[in-house]
N, C-alpha and C. Protein backbone atom coordinates (compact mmCIF):
# COMPACT_ATOMS: atom_id res chain seq x y z
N UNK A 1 0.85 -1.18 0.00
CA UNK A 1 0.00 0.00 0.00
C UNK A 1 0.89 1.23 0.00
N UNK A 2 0.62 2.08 -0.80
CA UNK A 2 1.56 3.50 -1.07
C UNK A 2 0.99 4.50 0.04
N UNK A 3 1.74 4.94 0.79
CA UNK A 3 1.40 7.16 1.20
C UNK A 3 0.19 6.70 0.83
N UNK A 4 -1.14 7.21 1.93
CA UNK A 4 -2.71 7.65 1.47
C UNK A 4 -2.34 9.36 1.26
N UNK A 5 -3.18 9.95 0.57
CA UNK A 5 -3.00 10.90 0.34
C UNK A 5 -3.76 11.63 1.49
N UNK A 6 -4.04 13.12 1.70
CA UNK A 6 -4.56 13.47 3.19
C UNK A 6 -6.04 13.68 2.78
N UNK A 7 -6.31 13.71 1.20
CA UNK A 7 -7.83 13.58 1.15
C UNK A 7 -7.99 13.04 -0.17
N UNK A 8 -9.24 12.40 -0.11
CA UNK A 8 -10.01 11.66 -1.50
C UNK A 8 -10.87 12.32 -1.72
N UNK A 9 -11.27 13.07 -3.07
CA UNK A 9 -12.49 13.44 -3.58
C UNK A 9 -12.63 14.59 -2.90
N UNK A 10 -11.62 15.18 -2.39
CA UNK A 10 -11.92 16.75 -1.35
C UNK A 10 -12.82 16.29 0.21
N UNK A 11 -12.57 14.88 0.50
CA UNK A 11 -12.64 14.32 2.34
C UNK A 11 -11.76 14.36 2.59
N UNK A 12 -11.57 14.78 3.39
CA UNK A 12 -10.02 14.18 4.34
C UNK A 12 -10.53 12.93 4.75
N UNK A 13 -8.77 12.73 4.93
CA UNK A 13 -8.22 11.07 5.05
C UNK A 13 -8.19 10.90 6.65
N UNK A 14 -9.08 10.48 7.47
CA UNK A 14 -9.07 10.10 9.14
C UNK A 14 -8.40 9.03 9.14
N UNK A 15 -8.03 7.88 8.90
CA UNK A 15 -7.85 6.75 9.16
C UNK A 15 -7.73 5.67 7.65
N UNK A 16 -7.12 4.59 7.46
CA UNK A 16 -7.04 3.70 6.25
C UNK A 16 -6.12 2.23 7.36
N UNK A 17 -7.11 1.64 6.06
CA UNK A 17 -6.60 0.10 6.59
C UNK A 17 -5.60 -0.55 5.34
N UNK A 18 -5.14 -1.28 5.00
CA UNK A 18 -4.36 -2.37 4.18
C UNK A 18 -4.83 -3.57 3.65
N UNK A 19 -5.34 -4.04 2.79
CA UNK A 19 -6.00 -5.00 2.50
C UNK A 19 -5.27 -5.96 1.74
N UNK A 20 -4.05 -5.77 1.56
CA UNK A 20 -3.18 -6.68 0.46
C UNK A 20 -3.16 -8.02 1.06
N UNK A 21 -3.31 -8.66 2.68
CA UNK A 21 -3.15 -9.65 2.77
C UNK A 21 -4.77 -10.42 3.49
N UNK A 22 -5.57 -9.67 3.06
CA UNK A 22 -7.45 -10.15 3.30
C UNK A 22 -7.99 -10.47 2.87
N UNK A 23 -8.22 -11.57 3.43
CA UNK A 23 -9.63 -11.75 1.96
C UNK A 23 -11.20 -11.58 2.68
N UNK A 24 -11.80 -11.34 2.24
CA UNK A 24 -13.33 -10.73 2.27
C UNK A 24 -13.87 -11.90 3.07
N UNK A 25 -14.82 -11.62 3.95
CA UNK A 25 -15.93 -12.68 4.59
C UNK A 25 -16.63 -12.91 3.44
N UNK A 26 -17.66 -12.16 2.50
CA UNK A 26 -18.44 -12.88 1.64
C UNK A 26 -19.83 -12.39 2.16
N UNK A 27 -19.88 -11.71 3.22
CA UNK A 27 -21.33 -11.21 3.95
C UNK A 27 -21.88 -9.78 2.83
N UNK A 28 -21.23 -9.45 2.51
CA UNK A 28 -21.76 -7.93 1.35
C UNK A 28 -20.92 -8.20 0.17
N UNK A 29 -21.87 -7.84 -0.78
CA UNK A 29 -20.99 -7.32 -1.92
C UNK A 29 -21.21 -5.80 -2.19
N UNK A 30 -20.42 -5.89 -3.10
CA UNK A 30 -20.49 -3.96 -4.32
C UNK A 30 -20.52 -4.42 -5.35
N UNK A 31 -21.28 -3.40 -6.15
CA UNK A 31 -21.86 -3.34 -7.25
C UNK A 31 -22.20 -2.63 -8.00
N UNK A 32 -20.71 -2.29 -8.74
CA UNK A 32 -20.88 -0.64 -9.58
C UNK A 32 -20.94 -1.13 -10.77
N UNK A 33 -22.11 -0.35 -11.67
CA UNK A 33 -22.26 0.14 -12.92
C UNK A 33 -22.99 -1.54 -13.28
N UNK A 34 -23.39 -2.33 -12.20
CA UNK A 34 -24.31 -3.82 -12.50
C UNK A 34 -23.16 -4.58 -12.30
N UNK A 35 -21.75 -4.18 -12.53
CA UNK A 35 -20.89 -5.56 -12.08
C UNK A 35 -20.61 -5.77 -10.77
N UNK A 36 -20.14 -6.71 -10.14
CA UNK A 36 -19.94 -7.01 -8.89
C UNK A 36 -18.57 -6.44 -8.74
N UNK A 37 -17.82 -5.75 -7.54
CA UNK A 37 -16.26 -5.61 -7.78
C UNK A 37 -15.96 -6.30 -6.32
N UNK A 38 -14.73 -6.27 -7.11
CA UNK A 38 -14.09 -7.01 -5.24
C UNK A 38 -12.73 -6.64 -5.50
N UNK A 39 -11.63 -7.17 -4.55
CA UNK A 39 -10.40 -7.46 -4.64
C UNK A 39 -9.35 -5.59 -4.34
N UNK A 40 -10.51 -4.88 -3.40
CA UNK A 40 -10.02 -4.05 -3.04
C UNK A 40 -8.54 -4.11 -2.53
N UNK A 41 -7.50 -3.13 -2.23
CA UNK A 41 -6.38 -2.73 -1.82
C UNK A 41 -6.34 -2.01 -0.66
N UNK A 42 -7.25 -1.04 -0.49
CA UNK A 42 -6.93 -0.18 0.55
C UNK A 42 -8.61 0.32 1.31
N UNK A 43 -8.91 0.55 2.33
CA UNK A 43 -10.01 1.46 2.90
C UNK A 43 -9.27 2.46 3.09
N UNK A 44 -10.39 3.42 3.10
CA UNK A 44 -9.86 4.85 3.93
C UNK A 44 -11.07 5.46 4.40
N UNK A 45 -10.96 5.83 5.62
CA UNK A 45 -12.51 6.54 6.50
C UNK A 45 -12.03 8.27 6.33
N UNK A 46 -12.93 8.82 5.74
CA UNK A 46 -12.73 10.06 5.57
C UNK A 46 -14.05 10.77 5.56
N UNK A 47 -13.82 12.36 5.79
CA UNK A 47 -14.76 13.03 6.16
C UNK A 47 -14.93 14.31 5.31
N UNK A 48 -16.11 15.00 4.63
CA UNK A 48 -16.14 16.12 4.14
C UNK A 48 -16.20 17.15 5.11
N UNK A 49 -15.38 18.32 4.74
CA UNK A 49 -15.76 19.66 5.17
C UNK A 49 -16.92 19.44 5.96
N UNK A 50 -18.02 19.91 5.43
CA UNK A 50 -19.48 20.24 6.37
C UNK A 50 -19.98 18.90 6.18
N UNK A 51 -19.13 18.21 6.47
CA UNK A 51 -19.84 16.84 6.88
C UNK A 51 -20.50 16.05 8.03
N UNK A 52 -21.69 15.71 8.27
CA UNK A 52 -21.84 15.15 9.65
C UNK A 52 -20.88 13.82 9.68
N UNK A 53 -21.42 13.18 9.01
CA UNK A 53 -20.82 11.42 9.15
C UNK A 53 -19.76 11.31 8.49
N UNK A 54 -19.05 10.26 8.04
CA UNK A 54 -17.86 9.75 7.22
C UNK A 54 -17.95 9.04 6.15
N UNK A 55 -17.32 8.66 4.92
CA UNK A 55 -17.35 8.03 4.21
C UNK A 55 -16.07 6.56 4.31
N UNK A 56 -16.50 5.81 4.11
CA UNK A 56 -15.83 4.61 3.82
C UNK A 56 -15.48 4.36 2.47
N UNK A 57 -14.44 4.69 2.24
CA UNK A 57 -14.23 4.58 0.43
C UNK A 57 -13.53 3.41 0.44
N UNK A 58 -13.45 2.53 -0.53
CA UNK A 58 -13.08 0.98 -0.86
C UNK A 58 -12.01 1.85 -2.18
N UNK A 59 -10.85 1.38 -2.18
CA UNK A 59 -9.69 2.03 -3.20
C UNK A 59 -8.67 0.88 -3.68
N UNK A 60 -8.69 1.49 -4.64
CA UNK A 60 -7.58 0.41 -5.16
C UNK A 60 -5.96 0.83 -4.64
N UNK A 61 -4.67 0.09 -5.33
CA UNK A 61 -3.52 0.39 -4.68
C UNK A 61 -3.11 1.82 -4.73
N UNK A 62 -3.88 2.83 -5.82
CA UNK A 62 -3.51 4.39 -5.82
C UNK A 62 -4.13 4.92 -5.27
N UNK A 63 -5.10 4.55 -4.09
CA UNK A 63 -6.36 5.02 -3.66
C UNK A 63 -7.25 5.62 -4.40
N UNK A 64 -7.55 5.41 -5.58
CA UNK A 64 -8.73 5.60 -6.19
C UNK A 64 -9.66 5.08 -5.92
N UNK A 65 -11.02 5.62 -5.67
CA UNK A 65 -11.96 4.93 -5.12
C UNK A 65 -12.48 4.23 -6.16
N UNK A 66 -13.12 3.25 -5.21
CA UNK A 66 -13.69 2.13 -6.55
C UNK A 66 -15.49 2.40 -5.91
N UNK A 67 -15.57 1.85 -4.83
CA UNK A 67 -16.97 2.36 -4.45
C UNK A 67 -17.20 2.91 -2.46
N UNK A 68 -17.96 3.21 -2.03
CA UNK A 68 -17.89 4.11 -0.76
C UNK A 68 -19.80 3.50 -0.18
N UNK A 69 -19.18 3.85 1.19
CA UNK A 69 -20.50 3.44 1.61
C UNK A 69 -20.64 4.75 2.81
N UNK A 70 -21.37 5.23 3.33
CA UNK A 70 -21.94 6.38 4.33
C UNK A 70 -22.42 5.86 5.63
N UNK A 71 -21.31 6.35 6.47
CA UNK A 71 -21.75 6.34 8.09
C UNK A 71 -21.96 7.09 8.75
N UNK A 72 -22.59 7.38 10.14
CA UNK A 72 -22.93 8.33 11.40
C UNK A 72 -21.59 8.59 11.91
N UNK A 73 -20.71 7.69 11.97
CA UNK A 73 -19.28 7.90 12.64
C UNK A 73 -18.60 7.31 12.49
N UNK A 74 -17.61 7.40 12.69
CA UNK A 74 -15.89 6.91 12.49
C UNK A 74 -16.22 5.03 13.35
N UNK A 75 -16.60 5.13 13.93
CA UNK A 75 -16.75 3.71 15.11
C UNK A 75 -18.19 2.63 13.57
N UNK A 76 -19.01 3.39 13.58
CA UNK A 76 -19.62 2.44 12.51
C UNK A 76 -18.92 1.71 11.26
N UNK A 77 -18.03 3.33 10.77
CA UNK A 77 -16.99 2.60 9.24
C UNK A 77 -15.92 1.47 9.59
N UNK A 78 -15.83 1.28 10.83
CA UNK A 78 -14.99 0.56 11.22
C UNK A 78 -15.97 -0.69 11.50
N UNK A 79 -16.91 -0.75 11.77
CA UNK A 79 -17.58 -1.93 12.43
C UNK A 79 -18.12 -2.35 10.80
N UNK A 80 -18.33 -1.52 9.94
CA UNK A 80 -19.00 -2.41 8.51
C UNK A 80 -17.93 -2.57 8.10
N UNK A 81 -16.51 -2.14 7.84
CA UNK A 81 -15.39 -2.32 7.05
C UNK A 81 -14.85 -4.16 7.75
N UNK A 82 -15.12 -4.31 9.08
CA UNK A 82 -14.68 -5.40 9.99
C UNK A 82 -15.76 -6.58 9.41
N UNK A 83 -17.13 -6.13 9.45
CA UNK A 83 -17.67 -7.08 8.88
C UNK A 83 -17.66 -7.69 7.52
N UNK A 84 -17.11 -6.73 6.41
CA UNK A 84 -16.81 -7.25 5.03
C UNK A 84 -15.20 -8.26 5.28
N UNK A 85 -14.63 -7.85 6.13
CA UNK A 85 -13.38 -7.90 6.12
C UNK A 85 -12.76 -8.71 7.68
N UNK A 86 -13.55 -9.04 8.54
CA UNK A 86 -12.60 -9.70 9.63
C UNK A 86 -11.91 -8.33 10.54
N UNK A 87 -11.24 -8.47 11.42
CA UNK A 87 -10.44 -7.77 12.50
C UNK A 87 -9.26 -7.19 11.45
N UNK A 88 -9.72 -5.77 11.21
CA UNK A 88 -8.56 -5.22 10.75
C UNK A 88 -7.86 -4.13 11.67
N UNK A 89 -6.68 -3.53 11.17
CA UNK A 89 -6.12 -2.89 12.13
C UNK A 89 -6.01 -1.36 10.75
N UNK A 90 -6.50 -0.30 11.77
CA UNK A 90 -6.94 0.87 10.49
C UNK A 90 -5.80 2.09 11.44
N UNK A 91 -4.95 2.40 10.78
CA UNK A 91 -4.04 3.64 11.24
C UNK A 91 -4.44 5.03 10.79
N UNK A 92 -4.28 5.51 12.34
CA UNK A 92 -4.85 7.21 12.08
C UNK A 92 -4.06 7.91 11.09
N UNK A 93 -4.23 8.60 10.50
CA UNK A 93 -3.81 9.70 9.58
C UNK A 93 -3.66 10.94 9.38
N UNK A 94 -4.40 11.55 10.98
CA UNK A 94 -5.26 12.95 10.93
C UNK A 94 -5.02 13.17 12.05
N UNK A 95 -4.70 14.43 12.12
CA UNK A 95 -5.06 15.10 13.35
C UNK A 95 -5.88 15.54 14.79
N UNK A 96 -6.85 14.65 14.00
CA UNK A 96 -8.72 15.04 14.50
C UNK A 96 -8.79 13.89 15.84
């Protein structure tokens, strides 16, 4: 996994996990544009400006997002990212 950058899409970057050595529970999928995707690289929990909640963006190894899901808080993106994914370990990034 490369440097996350300090924001995606104009969120800042709170926190990112590593996914190069995970493989998925199988409990959710994604499903952009009708195909199924998988085989993510990286999470990153990030937050807009006038944002209440956080985003969970699913990224590949350049952190480009591939698809994102919307939470109330930092403690939820972590509890759905754990359930696609098992006990991960997500390093702060931010100041906040």
């Amino acid at each position: 996994m490369t440097k996350p950058p300090p924001a995606i899409d104009n969120a800042k970057v709170l926190r990112v996990a590593d996914l190069s050595d995970i493989l998925a529970t199988g409990k959710t999928r994604h499903v952009v544009g009708g195909r199924v995707v998988e085989g993510f690289a990286a999470l990153a929990i990030a937050r807009y400006e006038r944002g209440e909640g956080v985003y969970l963006f699913y990224c590949d190894a350049e952190w480009k997002v591939i698809t994102d899901t919307y939470h109330d808080d930092i403690d939820g993106a972590v509890a759905q990212a754990e359930f696609e994914f098992g006990r991960l370990k997500f390093i702060d990034v931010s100041d906040e």
